[in-house]
N, C-alpha and C. Protein backbone atom coordinates (compact mmCIF):
# COMPACT_ATOMS: atom_id res chain seq x y z
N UNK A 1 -0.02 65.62 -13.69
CA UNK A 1 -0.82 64.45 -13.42
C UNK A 1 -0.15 63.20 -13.98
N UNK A 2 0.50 63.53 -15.16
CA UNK A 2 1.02 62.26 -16.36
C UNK A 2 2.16 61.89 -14.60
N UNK A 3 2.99 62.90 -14.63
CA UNK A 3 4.32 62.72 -13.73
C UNK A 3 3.73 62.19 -12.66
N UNK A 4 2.67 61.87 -11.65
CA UNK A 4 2.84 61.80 -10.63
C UNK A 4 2.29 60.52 -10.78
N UNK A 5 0.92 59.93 -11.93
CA UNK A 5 1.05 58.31 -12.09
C UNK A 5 2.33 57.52 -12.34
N UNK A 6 2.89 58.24 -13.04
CA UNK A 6 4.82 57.25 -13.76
C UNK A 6 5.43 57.13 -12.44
N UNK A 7 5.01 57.96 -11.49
CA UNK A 7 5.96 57.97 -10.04
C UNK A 7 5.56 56.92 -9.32
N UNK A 8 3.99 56.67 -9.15
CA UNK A 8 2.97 55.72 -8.53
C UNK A 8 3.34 54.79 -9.13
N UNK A 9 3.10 54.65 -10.24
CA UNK A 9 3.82 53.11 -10.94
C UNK A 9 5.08 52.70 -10.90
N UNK A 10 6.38 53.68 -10.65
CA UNK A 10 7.38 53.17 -10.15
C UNK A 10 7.08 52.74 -8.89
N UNK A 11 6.72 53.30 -7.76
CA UNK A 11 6.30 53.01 -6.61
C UNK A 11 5.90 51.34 -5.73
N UNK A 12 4.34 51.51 -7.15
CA UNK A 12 4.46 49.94 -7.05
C UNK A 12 5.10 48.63 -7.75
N UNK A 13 5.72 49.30 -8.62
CA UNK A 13 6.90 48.23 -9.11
C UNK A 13 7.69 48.20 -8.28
N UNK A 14 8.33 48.71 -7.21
CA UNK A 14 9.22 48.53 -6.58
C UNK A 14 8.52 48.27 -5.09
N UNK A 15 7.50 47.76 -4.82
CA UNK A 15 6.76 47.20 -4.01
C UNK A 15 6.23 45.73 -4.31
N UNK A 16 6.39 45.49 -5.51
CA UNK A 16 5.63 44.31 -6.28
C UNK A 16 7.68 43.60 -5.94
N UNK A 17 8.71 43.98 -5.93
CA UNK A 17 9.72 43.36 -6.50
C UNK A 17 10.12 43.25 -5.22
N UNK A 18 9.77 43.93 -3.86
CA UNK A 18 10.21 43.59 -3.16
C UNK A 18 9.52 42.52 -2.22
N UNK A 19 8.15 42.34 -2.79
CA UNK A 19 7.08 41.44 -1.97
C UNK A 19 7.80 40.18 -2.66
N UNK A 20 8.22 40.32 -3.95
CA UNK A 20 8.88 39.19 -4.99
C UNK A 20 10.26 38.47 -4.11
N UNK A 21 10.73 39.55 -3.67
CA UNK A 21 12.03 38.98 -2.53
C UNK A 21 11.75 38.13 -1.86
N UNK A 22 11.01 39.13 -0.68
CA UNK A 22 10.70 38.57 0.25
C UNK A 22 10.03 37.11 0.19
N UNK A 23 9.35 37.01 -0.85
CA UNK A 23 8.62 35.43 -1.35
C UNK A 23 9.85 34.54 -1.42
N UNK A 24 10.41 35.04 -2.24
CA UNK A 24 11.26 33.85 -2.93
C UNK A 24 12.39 33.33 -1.80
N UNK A 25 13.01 34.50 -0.36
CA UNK A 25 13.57 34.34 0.46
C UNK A 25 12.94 33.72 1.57
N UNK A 26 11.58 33.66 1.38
CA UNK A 26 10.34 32.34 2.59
C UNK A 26 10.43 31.29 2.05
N UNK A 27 11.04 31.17 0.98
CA UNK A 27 10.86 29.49 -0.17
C UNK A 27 11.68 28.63 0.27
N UNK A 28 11.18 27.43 1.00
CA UNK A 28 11.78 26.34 1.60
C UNK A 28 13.53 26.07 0.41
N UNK A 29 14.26 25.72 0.12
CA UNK A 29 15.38 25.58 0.00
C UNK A 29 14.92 24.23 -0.81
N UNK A 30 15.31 24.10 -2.52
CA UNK A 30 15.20 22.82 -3.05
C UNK A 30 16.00 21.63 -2.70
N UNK A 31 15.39 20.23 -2.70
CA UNK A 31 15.82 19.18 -1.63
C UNK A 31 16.93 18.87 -3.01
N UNK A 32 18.07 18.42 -2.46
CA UNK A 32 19.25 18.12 -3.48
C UNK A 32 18.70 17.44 -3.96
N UNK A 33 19.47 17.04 -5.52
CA UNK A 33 19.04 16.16 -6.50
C UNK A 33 20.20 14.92 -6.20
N UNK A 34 19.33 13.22 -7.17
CA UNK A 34 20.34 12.60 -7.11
C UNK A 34 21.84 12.76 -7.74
N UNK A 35 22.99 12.82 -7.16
CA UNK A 35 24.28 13.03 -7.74
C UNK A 35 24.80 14.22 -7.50
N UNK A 36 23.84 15.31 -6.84
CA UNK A 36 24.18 16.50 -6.18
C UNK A 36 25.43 16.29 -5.12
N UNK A 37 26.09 17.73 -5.18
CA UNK A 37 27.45 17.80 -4.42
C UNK A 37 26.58 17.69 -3.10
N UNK A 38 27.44 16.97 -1.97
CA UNK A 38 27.13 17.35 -0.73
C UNK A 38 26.54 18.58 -0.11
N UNK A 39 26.01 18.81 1.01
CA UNK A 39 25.50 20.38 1.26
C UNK A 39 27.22 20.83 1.95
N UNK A 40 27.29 22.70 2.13
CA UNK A 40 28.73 22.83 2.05
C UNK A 40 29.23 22.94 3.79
N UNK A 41 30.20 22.56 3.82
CA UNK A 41 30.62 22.49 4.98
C UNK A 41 31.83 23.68 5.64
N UNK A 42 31.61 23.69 7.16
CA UNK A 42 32.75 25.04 7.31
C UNK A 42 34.17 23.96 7.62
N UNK A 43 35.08 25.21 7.76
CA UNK A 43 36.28 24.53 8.24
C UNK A 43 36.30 23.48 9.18
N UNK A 44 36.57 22.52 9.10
CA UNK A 44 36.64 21.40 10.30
C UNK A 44 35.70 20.71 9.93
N UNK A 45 34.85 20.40 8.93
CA UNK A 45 34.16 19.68 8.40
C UNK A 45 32.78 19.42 8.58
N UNK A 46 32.69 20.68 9.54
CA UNK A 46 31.12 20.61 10.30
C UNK A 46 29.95 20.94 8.99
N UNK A 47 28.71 20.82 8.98
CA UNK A 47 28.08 21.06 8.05
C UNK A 47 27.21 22.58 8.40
N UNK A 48 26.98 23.97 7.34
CA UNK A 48 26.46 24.86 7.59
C UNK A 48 25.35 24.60 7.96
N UNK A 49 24.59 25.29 9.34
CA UNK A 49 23.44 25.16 9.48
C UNK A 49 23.01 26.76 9.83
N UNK A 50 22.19 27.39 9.24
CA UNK A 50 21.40 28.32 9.32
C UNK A 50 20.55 28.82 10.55
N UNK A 51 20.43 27.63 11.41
CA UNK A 51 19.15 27.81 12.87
C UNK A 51 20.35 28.29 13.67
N UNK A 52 20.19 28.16 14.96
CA UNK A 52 20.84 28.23 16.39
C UNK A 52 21.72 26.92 16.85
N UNK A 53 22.76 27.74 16.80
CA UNK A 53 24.09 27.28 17.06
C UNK A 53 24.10 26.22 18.37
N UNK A 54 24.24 25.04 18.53
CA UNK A 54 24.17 24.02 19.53
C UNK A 54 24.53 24.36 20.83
N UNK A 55 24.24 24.81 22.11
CA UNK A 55 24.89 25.14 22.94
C UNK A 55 25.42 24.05 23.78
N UNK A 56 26.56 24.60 24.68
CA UNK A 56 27.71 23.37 25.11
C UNK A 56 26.61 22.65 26.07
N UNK A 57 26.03 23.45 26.91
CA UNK A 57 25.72 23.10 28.14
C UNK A 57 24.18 22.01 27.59
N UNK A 58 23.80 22.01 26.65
CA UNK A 58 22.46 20.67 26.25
C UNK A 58 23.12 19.35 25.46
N UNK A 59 22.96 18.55 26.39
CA UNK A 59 23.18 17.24 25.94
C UNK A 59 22.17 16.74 24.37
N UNK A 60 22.64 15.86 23.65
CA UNK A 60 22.34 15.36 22.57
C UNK A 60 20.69 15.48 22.17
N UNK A 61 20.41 14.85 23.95
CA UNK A 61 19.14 14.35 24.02
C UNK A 61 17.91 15.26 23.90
N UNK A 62 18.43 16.31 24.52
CA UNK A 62 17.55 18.05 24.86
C UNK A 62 17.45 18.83 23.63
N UNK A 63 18.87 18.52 22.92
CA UNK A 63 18.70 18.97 21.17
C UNK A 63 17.75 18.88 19.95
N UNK A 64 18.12 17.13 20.20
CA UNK A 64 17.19 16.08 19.73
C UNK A 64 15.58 16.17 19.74
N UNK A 65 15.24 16.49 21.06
CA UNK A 65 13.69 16.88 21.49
C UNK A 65 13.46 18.10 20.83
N UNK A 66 14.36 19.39 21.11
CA UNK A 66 13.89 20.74 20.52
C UNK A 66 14.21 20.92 19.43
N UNK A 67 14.86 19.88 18.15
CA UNK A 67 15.08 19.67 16.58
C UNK A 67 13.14 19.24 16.54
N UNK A 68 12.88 18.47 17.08
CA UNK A 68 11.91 17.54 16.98
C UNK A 68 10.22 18.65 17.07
N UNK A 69 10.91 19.62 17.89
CA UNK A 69 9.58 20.74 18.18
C UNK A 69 9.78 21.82 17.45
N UNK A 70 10.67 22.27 17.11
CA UNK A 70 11.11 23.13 15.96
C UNK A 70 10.88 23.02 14.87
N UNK A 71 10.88 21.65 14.15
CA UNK A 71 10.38 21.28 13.16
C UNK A 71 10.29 22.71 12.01
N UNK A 72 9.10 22.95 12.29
CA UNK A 72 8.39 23.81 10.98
C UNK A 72 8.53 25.00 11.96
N UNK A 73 9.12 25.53 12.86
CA UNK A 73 9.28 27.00 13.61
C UNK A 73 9.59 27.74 12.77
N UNK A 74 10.62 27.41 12.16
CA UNK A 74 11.04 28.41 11.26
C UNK A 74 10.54 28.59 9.68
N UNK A 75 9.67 28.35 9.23
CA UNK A 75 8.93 28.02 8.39
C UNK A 75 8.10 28.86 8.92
N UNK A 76 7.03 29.02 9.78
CA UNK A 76 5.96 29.42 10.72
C UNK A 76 6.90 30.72 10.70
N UNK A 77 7.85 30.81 11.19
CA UNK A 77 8.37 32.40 11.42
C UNK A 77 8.50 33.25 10.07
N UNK A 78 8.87 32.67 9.07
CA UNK A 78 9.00 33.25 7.62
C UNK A 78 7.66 33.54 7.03
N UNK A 79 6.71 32.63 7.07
CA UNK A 79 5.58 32.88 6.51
C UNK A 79 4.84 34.02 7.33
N UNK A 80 4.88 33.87 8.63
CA UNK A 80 4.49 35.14 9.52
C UNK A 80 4.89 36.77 8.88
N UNK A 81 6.40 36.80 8.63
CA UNK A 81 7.16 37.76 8.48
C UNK A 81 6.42 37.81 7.12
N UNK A 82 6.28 37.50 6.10
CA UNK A 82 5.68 37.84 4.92
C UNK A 82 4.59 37.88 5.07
N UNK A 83 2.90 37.24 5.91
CA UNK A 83 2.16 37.71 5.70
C UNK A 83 1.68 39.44 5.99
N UNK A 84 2.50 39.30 7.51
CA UNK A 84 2.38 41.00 8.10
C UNK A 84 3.05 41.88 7.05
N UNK A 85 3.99 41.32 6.78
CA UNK A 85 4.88 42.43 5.77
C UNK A 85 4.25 43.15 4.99
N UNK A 86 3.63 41.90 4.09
CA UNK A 86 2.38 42.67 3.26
C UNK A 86 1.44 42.51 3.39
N UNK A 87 1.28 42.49 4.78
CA UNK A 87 -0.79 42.61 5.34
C UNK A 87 -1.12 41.59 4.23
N UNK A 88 -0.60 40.13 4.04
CA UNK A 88 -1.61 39.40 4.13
C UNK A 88 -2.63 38.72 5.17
N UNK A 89 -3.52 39.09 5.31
CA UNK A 89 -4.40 38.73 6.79
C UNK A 89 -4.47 37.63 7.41
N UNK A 90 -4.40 36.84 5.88
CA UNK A 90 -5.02 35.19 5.50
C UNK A 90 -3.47 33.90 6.25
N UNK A 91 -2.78 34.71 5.84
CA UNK A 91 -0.87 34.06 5.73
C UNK A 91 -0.79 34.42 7.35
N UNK A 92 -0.89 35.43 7.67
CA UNK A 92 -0.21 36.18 9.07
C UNK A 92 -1.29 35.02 10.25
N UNK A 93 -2.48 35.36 9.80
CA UNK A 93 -3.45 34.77 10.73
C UNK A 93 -3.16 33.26 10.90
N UNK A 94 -2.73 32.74 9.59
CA UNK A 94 -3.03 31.16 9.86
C UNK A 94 -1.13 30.45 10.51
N UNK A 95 -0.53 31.80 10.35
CA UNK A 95 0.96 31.28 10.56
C UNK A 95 0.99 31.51 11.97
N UNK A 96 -0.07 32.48 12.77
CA UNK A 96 0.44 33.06 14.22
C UNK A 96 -0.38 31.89 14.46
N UNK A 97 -1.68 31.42 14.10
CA UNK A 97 -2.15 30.32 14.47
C UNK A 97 -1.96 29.06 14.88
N UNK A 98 -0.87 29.00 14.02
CA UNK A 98 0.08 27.91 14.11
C UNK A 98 0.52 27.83 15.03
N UNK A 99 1.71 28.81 15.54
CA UNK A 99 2.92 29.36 16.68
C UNK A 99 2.01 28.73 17.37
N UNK A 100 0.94 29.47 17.57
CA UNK A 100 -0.01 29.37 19.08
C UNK A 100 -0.21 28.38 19.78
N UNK A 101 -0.34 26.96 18.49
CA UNK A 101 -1.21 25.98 18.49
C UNK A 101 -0.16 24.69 18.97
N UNK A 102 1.43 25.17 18.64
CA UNK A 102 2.47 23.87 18.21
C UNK A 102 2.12 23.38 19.99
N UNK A 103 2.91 22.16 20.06
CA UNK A 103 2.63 21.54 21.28
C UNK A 103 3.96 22.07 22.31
N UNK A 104 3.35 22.38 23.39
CA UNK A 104 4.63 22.91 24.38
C UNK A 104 5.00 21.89 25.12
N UNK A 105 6.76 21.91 24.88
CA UNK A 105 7.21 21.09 26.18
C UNK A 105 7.13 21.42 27.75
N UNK A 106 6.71 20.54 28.50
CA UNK A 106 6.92 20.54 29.48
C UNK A 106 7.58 20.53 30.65
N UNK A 107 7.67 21.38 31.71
CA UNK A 107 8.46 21.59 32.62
C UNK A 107 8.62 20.30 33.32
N UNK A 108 10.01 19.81 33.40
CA UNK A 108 10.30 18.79 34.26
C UNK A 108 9.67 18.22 35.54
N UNK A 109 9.44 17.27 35.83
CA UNK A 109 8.79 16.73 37.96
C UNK A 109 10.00 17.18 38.53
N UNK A 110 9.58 17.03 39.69
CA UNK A 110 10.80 16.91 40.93
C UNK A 110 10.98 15.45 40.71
N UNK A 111 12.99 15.39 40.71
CA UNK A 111 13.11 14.22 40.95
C UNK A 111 13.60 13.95 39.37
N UNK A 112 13.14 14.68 38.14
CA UNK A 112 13.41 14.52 36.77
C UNK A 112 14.25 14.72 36.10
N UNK A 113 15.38 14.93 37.18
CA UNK A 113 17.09 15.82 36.64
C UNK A 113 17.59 15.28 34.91
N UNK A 114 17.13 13.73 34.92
CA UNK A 114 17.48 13.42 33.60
C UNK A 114 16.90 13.85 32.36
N UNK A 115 16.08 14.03 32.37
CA UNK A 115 15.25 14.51 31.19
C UNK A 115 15.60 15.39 30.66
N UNK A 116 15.17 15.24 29.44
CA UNK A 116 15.88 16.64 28.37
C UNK A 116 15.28 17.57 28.48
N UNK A 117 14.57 18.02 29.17
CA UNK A 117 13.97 19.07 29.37
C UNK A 117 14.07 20.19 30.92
N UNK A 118 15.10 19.11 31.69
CA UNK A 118 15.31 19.69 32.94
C UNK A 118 16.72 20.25 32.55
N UNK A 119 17.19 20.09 31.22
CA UNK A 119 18.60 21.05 30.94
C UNK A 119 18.12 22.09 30.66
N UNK A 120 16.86 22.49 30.44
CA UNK A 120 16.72 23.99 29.35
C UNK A 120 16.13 24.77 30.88
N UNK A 121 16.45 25.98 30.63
CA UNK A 121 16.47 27.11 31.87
C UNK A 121 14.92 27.29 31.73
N UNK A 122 14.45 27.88 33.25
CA UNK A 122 13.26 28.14 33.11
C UNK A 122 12.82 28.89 32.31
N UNK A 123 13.62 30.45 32.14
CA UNK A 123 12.83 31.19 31.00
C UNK A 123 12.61 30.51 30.10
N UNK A 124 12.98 29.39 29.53
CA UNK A 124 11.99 29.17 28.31
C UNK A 124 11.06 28.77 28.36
N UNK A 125 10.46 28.19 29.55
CA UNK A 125 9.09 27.73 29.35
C UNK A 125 8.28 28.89 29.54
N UNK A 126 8.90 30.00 30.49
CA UNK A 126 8.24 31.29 30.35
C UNK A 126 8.18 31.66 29.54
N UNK A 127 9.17 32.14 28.61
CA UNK A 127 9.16 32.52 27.06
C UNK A 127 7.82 31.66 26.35
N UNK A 128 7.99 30.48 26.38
CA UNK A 128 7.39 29.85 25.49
C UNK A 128 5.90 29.93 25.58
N UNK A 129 5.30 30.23 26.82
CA UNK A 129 4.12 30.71 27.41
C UNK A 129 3.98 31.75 26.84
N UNK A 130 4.66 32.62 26.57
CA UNK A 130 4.47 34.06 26.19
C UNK A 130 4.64 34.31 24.87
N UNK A 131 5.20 33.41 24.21
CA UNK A 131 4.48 33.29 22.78
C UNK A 131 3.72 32.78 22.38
N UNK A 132 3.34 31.65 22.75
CA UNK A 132 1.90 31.56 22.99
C UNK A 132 0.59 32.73 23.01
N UNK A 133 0.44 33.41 23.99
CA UNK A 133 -0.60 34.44 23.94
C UNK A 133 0.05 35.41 22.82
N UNK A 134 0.99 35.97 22.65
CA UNK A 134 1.44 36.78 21.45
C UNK A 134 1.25 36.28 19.92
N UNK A 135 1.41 34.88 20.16
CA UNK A 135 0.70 34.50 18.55
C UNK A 135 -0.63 34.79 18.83
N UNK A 136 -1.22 34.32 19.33
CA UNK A 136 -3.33 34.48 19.79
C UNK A 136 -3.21 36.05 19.11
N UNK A 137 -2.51 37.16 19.89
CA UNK A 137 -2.95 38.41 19.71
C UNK A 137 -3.02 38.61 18.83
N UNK A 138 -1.40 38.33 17.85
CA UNK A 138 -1.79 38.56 16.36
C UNK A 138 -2.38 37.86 15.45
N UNK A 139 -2.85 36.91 15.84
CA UNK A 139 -4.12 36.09 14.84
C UNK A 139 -5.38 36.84 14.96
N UNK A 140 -5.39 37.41 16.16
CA UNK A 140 -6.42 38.21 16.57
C UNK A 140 -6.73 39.39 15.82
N UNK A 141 -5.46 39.68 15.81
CA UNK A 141 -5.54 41.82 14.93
C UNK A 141 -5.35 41.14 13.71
N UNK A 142 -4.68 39.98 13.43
CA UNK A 142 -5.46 39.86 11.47
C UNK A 142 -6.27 39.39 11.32
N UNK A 143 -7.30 38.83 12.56
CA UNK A 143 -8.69 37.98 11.89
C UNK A 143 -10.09 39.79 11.59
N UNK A 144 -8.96 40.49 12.48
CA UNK A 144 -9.84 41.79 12.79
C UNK A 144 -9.39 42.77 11.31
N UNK A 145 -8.01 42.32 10.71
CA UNK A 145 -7.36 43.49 9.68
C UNK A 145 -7.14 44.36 10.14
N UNK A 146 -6.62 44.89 11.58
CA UNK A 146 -5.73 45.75 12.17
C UNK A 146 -5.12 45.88 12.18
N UNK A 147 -4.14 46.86 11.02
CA UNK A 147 -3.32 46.94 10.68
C UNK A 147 -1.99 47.80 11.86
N UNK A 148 -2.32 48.59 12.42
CA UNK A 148 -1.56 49.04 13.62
C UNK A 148 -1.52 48.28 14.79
N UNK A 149 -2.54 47.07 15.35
CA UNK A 149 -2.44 46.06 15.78
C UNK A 149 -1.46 44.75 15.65
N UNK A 150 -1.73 44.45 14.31
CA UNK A 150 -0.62 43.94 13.73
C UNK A 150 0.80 43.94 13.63
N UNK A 151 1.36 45.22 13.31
CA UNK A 151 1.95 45.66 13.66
C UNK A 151 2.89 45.53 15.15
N UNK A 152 2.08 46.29 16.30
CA UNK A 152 2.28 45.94 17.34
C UNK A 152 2.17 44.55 18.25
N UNK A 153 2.07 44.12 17.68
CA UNK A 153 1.81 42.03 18.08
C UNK A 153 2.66 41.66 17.46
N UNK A 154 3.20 41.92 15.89
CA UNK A 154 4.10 41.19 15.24
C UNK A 154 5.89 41.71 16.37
N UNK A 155 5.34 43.09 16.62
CA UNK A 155 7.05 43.36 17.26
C UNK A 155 7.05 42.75 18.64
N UNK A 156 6.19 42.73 19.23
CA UNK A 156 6.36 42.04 20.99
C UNK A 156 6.67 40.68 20.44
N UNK A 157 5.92 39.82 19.66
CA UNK A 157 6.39 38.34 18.98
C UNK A 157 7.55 38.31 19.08
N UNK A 158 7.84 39.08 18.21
CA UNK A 158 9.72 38.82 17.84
C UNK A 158 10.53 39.46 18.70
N UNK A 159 10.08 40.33 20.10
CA UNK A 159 10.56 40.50 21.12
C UNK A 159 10.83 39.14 21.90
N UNK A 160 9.78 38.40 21.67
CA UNK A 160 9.57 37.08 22.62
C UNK A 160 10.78 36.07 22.07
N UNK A 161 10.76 36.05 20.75
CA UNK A 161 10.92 34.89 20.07
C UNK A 161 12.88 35.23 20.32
N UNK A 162 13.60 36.43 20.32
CA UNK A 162 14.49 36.68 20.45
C UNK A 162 14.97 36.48 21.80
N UNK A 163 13.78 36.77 22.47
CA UNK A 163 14.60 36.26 24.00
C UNK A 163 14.71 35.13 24.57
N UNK A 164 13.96 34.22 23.84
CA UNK A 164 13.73 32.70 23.77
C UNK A 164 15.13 32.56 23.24
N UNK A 165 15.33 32.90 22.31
CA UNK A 165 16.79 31.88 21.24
C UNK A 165 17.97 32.62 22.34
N UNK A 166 18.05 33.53 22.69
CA UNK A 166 18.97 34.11 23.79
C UNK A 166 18.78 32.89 25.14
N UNK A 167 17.84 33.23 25.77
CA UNK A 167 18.00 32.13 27.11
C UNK A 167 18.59 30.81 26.83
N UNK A 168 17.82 30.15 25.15
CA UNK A 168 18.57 28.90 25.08
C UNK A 168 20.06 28.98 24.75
N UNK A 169 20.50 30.03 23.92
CA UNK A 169 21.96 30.00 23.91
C UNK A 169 22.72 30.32 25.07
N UNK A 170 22.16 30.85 26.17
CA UNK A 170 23.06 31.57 27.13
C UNK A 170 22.95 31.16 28.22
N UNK A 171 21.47 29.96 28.09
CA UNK A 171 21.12 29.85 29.94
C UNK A 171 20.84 30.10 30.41
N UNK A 172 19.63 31.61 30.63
CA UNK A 172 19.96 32.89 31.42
C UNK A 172 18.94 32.01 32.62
């Protein structure tokens, strides 16, 4: 009995340290201080950026707009990933809530060739429709604490959300 609590308590120590990770790896990035080195740059002097790589084929302007809607996406995606992770209901619910809620760009008029939004391929507005209802679902199975729900909403999400960052890098 002694042996199988010391096991349980390793158990959740090593559940407590990895929820500890995962926290500290959702933690926005501290804003440099004054007199701080520059942020670091790759060869050729470009500066590291962590999101999705600029593709050739979107002009400045189409970037510019989807920097501008992205905003907190990825923020929203981290906090997601940690509330489901550890079935927080409260975190998962109010982060898919979010996704659900951000404002969608719109599909170009006829006639709108210029717009920054007539560069991006249709799947994404399909995509983007479709995460849409996939955040709903899983706000849904955590307002319910369905945990096998959850589950299954959090993986079609990030089915969605992957084929989204694919179409925009590739065009499809």
């Amino acid at each position: 009995m002694k042996r199988a609590l010391s096991q349980l308590s390793l158990v959740l120590a090593g559940f407590v340290s990895v929820g500890a990770l995962l926290h500290a790896s959702a933690a926005e990035p501290e804003k440099p201080k004054a007199g701080a080195s520059k942020p670091k740059t790759k060869a050729g002097g470009a500066k590291e950026n962590p999101g999705l790589p600029a593709p050739d084929y979107l002009p400045e302007s189409a970037r510019a707009l989807l920097r501008k809607k992205m905003a907190r996406h990825g923020q929203d995606a981290r906090d997601l990933m940690f509330g489901v992770t550890l079935l927080r209901y409260d975190v998962a619910r109010a982060a898919a809530q979010h996704i659900a809620s951000e404002p969608r760009l719109e599909r170009p008029e006829a006639g709108g060739e210029d717009e920054p939004t007539a560069f991006l391929p249709e799947r994404f507005f399909v995509l983007q429709d479709e995460v849409r209802r996939r955040a709903q679902a899983l706000a849904a199975a955590a307002e319910k604490k369905d945990d096998a729900a959850i589950a299954e909403s959090y993986g079609l999400l990030m089915q969605t959300c992957v084929s989204c960052h694919s179409a925009y890098l590739k065009r499809e």
